[in-house]
Every structure is written in structure tokens, then in C-alpha cells.
N, C-alpha and C. Protein backbone atom coordinates (compact mmCIF):
# COMPACT_ATOMS: atom_id res chain seq x y z
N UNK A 1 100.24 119.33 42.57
CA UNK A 1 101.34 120.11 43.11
C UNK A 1 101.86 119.42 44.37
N UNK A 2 103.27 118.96 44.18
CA UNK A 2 103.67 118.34 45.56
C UNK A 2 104.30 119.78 46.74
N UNK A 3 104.27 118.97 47.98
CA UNK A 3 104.34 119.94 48.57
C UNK A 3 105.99 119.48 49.24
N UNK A 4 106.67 120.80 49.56
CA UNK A 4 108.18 120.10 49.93
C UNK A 4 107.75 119.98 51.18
N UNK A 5 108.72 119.27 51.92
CA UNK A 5 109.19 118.38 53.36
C UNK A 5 110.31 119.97 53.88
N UNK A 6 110.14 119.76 54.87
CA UNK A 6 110.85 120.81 55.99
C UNK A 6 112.16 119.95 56.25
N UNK A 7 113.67 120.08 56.27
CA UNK A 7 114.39 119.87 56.86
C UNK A 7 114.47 118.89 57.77
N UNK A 8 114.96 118.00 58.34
CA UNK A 8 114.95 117.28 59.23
C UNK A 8 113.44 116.55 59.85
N UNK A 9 112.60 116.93 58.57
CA UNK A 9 111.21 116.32 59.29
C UNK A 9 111.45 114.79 58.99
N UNK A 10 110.41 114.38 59.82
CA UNK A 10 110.44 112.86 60.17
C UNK A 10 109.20 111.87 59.51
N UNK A 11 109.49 110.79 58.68
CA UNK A 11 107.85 110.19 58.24
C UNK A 11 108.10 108.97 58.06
N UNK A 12 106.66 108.33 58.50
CA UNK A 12 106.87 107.39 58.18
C UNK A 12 106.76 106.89 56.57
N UNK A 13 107.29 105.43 56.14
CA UNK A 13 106.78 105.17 54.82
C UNK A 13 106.51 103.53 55.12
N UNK A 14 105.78 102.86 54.39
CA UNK A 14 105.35 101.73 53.76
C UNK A 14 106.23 100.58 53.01
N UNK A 15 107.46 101.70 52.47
CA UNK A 15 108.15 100.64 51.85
C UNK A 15 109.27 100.88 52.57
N UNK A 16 110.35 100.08 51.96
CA UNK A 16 111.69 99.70 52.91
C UNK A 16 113.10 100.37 52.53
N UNK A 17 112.89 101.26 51.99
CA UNK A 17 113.92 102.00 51.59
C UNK A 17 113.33 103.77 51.69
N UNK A 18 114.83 104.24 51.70
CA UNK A 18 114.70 105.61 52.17
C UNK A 18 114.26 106.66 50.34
N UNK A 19 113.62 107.14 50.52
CA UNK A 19 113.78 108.14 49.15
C UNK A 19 114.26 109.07 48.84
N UNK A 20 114.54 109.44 47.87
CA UNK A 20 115.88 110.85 47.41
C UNK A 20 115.36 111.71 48.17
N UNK A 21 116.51 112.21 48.67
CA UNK A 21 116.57 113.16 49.60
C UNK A 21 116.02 112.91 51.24
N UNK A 22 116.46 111.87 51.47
CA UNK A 22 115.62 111.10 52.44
C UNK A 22 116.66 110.16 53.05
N UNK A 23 116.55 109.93 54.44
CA UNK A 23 117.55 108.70 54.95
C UNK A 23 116.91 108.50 55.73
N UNK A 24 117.41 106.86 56.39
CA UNK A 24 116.64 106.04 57.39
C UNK A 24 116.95 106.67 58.43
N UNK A 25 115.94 106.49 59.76
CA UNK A 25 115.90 106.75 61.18
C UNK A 25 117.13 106.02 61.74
N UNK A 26 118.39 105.68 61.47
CA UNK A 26 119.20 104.39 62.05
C UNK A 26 120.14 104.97 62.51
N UNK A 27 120.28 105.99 62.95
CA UNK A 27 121.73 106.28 63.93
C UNK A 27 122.98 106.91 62.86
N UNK A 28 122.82 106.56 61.83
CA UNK A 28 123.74 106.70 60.83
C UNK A 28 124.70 108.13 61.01
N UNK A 29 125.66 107.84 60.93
CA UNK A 29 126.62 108.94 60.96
C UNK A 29 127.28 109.97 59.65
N UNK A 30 126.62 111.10 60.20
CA UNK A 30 126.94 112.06 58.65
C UNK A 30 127.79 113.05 58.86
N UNK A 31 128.29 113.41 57.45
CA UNK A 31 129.25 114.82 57.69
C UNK A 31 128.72 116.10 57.55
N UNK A 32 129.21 116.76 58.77
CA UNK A 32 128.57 118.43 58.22
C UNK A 32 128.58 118.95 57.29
N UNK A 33 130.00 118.30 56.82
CA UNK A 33 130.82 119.47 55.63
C UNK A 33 129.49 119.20 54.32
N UNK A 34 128.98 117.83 54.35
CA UNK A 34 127.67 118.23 53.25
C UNK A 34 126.32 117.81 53.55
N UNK A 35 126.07 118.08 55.15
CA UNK A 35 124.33 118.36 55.51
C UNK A 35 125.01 119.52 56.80
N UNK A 36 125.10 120.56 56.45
CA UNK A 36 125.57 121.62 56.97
C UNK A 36 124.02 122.51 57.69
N UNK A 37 123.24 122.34 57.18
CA UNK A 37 121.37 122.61 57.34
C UNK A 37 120.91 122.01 58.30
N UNK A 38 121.06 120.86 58.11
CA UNK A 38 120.34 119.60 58.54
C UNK A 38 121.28 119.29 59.92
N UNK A 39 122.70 119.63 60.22
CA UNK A 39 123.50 119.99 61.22
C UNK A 39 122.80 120.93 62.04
N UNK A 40 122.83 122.12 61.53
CA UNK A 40 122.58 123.16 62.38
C UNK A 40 121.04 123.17 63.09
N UNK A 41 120.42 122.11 62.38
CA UNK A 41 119.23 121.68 63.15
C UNK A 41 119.16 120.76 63.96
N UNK A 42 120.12 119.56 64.02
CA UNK A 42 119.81 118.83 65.12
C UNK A 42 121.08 118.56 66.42
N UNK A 43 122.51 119.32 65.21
CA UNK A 43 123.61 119.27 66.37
C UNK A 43 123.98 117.61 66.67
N UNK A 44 124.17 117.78 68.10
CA UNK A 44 124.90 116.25 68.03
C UNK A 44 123.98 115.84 69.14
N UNK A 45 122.38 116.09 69.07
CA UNK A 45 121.25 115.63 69.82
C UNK A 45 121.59 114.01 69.93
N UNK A 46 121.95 113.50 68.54
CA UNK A 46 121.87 112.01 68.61
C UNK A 46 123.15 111.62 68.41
N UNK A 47 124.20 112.44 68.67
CA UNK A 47 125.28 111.12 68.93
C UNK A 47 125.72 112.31 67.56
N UNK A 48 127.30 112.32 67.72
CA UNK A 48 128.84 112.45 66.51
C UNK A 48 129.80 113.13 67.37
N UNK A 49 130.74 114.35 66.64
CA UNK A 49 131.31 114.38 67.15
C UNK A 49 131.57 115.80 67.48
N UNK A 50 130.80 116.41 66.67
CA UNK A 50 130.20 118.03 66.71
C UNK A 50 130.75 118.73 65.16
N UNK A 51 132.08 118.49 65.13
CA UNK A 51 133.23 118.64 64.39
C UNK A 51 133.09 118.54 62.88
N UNK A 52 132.97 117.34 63.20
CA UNK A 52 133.02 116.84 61.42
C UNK A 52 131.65 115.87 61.27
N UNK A 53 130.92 115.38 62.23
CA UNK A 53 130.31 114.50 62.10
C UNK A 53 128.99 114.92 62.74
N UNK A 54 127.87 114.23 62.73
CA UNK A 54 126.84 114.42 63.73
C UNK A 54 125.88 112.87 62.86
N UNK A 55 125.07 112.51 64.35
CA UNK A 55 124.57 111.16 63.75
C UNK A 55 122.97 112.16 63.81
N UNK A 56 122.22 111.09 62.74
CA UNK A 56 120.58 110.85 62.55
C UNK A 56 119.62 110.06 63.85
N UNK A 57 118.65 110.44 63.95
CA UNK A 57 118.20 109.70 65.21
C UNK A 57 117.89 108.32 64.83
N UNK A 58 118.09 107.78 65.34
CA UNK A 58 118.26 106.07 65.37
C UNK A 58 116.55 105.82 65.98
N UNK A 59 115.95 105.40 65.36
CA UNK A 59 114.75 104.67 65.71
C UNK A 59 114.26 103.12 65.69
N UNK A 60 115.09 102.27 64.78
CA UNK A 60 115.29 101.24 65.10
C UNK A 60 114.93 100.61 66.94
N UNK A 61 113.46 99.77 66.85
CA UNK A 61 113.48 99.01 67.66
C UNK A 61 113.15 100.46 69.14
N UNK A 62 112.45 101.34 68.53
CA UNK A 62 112.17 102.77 69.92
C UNK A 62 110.64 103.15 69.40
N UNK A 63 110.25 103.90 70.36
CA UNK A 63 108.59 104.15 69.76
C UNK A 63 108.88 106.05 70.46
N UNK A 64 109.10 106.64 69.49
CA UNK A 64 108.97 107.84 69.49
C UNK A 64 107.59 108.62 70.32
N UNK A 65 108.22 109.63 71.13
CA UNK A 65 107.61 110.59 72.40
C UNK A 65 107.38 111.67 72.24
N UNK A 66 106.44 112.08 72.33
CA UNK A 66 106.68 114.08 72.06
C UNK A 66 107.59 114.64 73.63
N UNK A 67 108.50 115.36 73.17
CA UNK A 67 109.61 116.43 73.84
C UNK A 67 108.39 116.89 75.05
N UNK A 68 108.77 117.30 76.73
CA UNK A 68 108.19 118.43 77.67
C UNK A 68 108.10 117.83 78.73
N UNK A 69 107.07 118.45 79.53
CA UNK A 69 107.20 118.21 80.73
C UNK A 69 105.79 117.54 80.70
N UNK A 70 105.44 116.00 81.19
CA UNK A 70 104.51 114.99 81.14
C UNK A 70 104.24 114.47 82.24
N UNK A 71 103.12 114.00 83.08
CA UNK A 71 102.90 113.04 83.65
C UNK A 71 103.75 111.57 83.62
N UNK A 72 104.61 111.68 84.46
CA UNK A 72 105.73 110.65 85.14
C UNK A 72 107.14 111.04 84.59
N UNK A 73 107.43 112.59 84.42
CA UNK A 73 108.90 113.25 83.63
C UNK A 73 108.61 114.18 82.81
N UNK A 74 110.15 114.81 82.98
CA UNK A 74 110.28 115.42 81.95
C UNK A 74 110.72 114.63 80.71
N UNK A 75 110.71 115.18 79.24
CA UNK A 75 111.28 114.32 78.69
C UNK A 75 112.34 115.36 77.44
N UNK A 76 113.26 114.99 77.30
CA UNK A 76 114.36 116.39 76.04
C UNK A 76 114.51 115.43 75.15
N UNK A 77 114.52 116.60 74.02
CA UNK A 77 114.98 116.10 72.59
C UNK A 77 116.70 115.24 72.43
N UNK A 78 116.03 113.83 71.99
CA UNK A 78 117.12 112.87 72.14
C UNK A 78 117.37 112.13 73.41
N UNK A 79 116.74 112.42 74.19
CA UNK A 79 116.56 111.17 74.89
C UNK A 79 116.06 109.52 74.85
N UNK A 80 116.78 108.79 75.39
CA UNK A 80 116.95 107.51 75.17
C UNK A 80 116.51 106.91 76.23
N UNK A 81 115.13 105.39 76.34
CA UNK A 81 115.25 105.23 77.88
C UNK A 81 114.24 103.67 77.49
N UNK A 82 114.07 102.98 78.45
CA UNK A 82 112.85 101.92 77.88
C UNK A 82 114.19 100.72 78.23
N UNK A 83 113.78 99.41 78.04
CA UNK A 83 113.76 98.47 77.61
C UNK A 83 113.10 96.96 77.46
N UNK A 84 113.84 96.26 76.19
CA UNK A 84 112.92 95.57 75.64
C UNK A 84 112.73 94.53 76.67
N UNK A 85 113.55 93.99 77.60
CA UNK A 85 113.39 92.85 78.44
C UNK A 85 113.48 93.55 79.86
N UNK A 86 112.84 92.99 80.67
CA UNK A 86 112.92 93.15 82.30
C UNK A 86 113.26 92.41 83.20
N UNK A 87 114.07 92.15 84.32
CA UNK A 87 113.66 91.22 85.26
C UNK A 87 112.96 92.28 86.53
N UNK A 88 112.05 91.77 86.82
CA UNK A 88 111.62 92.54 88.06
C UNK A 88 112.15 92.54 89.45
N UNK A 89 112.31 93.22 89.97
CA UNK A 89 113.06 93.46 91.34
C UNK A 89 112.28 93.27 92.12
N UNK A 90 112.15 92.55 93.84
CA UNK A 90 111.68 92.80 94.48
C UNK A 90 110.89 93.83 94.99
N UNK A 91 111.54 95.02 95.09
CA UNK A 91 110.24 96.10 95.53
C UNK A 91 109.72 96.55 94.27
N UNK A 92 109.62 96.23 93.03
CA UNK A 92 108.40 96.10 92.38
C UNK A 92 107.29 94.93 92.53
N UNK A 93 107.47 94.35 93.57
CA UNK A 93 106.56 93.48 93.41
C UNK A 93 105.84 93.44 94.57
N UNK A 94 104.25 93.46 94.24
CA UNK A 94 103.51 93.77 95.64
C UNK A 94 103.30 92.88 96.40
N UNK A 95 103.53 93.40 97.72
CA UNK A 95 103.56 92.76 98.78
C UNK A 95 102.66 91.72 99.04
N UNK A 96 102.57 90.30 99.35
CA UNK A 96 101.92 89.10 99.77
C UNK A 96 102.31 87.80 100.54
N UNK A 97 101.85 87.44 100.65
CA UNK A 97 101.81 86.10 101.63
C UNK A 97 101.78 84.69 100.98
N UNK A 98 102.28 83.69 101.55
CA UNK A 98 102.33 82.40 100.96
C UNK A 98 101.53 81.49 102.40
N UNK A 99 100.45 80.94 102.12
CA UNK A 99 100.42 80.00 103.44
C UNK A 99 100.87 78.85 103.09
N UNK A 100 101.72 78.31 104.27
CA UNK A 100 101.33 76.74 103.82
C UNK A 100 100.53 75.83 104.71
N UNK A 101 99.79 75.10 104.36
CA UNK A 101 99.08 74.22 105.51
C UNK A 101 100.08 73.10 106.12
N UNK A 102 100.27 73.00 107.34
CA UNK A 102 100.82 71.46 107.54
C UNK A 102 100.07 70.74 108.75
N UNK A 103 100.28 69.34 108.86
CA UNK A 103 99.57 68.43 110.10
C UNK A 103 100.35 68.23 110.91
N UNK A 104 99.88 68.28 112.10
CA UNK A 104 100.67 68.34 113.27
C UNK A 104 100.62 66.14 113.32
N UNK A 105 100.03 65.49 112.53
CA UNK A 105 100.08 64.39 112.75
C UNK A 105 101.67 63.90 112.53
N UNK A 106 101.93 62.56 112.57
CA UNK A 106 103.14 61.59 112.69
C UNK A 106 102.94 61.49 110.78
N UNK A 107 104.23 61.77 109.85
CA UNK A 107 103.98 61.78 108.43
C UNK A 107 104.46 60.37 108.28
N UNK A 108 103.36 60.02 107.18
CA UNK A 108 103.74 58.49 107.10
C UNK A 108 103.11 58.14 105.74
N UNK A 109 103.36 59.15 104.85
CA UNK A 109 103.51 59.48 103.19
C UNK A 109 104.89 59.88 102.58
N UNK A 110 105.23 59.47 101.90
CA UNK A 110 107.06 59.91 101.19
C UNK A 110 106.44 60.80 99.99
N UNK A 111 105.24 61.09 99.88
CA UNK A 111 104.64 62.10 98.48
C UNK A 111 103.80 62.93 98.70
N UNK A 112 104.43 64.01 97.89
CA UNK A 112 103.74 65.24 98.60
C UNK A 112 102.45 65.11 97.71
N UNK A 113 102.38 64.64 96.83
CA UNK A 113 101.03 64.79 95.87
C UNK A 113 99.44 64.89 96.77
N UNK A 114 98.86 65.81 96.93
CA UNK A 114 97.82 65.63 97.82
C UNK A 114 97.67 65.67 99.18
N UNK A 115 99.20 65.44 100.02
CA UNK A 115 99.52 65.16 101.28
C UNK A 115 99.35 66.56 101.90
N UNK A 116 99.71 66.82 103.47
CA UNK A 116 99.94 67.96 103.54
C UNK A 116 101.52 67.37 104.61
N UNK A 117 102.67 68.73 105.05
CA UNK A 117 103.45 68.42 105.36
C UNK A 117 103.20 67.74 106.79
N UNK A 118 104.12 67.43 107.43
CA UNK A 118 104.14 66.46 108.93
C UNK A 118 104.84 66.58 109.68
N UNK A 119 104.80 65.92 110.79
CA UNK A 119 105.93 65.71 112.45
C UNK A 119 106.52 64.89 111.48
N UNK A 120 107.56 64.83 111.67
CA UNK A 120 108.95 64.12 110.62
C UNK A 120 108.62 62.24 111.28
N UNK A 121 108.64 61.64 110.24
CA UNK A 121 108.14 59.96 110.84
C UNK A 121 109.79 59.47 110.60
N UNK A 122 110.01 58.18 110.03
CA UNK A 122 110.78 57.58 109.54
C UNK A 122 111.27 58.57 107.84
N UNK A 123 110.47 57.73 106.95
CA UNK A 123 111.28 58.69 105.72
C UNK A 123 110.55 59.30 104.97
N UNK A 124 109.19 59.78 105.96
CA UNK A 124 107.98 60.22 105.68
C UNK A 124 107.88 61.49 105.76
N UNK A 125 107.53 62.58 105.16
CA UNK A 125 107.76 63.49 105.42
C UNK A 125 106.02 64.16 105.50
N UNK A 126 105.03 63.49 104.87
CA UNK A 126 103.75 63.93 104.62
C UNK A 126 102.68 62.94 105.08
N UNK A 127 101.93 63.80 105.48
CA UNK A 127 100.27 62.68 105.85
C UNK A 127 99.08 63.03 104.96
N UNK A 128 98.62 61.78 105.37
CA UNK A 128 96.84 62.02 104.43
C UNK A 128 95.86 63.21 105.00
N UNK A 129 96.28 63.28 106.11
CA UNK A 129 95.15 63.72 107.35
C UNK A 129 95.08 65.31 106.12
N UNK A 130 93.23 65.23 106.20
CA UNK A 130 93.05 66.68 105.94
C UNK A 130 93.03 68.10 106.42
N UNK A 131 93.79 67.71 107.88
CA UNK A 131 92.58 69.08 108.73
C UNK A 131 94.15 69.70 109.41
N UNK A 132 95.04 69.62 108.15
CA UNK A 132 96.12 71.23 108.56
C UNK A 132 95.80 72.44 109.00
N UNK A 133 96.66 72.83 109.41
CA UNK A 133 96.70 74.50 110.16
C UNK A 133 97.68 75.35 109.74
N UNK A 134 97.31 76.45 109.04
CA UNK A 134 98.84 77.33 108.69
C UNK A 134 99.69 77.40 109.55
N UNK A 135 101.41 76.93 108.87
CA UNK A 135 102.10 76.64 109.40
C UNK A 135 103.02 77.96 109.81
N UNK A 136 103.74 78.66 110.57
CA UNK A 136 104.38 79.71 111.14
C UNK A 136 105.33 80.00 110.35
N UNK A 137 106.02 81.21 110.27
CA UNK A 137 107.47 81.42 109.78
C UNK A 137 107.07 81.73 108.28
N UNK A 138 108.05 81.48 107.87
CA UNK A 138 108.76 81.97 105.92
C UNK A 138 109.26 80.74 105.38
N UNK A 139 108.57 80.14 104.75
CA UNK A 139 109.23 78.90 104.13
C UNK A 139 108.89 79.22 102.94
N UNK A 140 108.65 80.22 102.13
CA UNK A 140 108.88 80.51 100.51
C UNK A 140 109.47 82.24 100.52
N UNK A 141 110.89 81.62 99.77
CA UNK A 141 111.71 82.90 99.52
C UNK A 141 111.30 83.60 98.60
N UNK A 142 112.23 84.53 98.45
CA UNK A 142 111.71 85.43 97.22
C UNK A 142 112.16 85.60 95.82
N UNK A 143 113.31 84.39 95.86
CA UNK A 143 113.59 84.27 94.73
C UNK A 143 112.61 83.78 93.62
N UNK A 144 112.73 84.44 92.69
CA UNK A 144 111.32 84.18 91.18
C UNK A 144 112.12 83.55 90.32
N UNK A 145 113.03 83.27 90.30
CA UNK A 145 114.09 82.94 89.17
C UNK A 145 114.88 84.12 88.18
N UNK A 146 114.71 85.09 88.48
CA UNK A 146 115.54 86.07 88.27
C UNK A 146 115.85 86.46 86.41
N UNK A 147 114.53 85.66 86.31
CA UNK A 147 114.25 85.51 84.56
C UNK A 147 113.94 86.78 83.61
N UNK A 148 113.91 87.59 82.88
CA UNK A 148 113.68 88.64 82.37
C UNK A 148 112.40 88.33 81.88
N UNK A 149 111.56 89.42 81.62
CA UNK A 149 110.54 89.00 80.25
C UNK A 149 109.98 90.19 79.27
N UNK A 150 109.53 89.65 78.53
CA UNK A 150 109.42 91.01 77.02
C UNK A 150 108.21 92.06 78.12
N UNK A 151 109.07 92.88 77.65
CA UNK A 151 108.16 94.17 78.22
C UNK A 151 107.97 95.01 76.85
N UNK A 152 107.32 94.41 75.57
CA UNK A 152 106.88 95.05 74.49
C UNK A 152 105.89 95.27 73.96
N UNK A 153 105.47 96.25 74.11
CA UNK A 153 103.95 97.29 74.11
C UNK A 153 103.78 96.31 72.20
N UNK A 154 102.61 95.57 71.88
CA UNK A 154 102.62 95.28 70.31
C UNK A 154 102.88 96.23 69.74
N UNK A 155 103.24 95.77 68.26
CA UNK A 155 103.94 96.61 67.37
C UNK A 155 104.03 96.48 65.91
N UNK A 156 104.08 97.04 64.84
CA UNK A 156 103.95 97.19 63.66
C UNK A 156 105.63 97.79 63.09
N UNK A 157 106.48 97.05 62.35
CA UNK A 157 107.56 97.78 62.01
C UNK A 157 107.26 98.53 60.32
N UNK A 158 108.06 99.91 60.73
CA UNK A 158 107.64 100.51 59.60
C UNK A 158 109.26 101.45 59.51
N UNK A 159 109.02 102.16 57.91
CA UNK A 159 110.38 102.44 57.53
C UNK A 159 110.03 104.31 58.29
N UNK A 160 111.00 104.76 59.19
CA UNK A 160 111.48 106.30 59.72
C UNK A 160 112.07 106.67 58.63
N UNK A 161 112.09 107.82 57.73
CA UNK A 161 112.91 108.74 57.39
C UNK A 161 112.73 110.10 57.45
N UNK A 162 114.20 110.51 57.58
CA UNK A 162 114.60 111.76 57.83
C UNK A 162 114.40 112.44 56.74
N UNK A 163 114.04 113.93 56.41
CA UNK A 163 114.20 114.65 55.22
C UNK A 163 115.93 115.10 55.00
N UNK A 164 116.68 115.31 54.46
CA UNK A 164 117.85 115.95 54.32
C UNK A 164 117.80 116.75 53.76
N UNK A 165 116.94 117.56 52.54
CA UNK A 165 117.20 118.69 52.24
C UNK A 165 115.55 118.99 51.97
N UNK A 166 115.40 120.35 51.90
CA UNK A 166 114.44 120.80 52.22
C UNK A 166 113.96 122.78 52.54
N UNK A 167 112.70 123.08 52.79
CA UNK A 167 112.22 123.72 53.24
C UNK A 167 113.39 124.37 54.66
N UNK A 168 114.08 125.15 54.86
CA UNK A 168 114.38 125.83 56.08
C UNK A 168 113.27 125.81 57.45
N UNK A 169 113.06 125.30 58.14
CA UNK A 169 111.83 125.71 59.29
C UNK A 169 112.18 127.44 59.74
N UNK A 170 111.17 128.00 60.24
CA UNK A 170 111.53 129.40 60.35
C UNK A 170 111.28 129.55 61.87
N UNK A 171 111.15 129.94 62.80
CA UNK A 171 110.98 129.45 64.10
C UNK A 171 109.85 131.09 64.23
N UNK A 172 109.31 131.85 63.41
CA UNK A 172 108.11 132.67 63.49
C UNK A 172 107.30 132.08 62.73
């Protein structure tokens, strides 16, 4: 004995297509005039136009939340938020220090490889001498390169569908 699906319930499946009576999680835009049910259950939570239209929740590329009030937010049905790339901002980034060592000697190396920095010589800018002293001031900015990077929790893609017709939910 199969058991029916409720209205607008949500599942996952295994394979890559939606099944009768069934549509993908993709945003897709439908008409009331024939999911008039399936309207009056989700409204225009995800996007149409109230009117004639109302969209499906789009899950494509989102990792679904339970609805309330949570540790770091609230969160409402149809909300949208996350993304896949970041660049980090300065005051996310915790506070630290850069030393640099330099020699108070006469530089009389043109390579920094191994050297430490120097009293400016001819076209020398570095010495051998080992016995630097952190040097004063800010000589490394804060630019990081201003690069984004994947901020994506791993992941498994799988097929969302919606029920479209169905069981009524009863709210007793």
C-alpha cells in the first residue's frame, strides 16, 4: 500500500528527473489558475507575481534550514542568504603582527635571500650579519589580495522535488 505525499512536501530522490505529480526544487514559475492548492500553500514565499503566477522554491546550489528563532538569527520561510565565494574583509580578520628583523649594519648584499634588511650602502640594500633587531613602524599592509575563496561546506548533489498534488495538510 503506497502512502500519498502531502501537498507541497519536499524529497529528496536519487534519480534526475522529477516524477508524476512532482516538480524540481528550481525556482520554476507556475500558474495558479492550475496549482490553485499548492498556491494557497506557499503564496509568493518564493518569488511570482501573486496574480497569476507564483514560483517553486529554487534549491539549486542552497542547503536547506529549518524555519525559527536559532542560535545566530532568526530565520522565515523563504529566506535566501549564504554565499558560495568570499573575500574577507579586514575586521574579519584577527588581529596580528608582522615583525621584521633588520641590521643596523652598512648593506652590502643586492639579495634578500637569507640577508636581513640594512643602513642603505651603494646598491645594497641587505647584509649577511645575523644579529637583527625588530625593526619599528608598519612595513606590511593589509592588503591580502582581495581574492575571494570557496566558502563550500562539502556536498553531495541530489534531485529536490516538490509534491503538486496531493494529501491537503490540515493544520489540527
Amino acid at each position: 500500500m503506497a502512502l500519498e505525499q502531502y501537498i507541497s512536501e519536499i524529497q529528496i530522490f536519487a534519480f534526475p528527473f522529477a516524477p508524476k505529480n512532482w516538480a524540481q526544487c528550481n525556482g520554476q514559475v507556475m500558474p495558479i489558475a492550475q496549482n490553485q492548492a499548492l498556491f494557497s500553500l506557499l503564496g509568493t514565499t518564493y518569488g511570482g507575481n501573486g496574480t497569476t503566477t507564483f514560483n517553486l522554491p529554487d534549491l539549486r546550489g542552497r542547503t536547506p534550514i529549518g524555519m525559527g528563532t536559532a542560535p545566530g538569527g532568526n530565520y522565515t520561510q523563504g529566506q535566501v542568504s549564504g554565499e558560495e565565494n568570499h573575500t574577507l574583509l579586514v575586521i574579519e580578520m584577527a588581529p596580528h603582527n608582522h615583525i621584521m628583523m633588520a641590521s643596523s649594519n652598512t648593506a652590502d648584499q643586492p639579495n634578500a635571500d637569507g640577508n636581513l634588511l640594512a643602513k642603505a650602502g651603494t646598491a645594497a640594500l641587505f647584509s649577511t650579519t645575523q644579529n637583527g633587531t625588530p625593526a619599528a613602524g608598519n612595513f606590511i599592509g593589509l592588503n591580502a589580495g582581495g581574492q575571494g575563496h570557496n566558502n563550500l561546506q562539502p556536498y553531495l548533489v541530489l534531485n529536490y522535488c516538490i509534491a503538486l498534488v496531493g494529501i491537503f495538510p490540515s493544520r489540527n
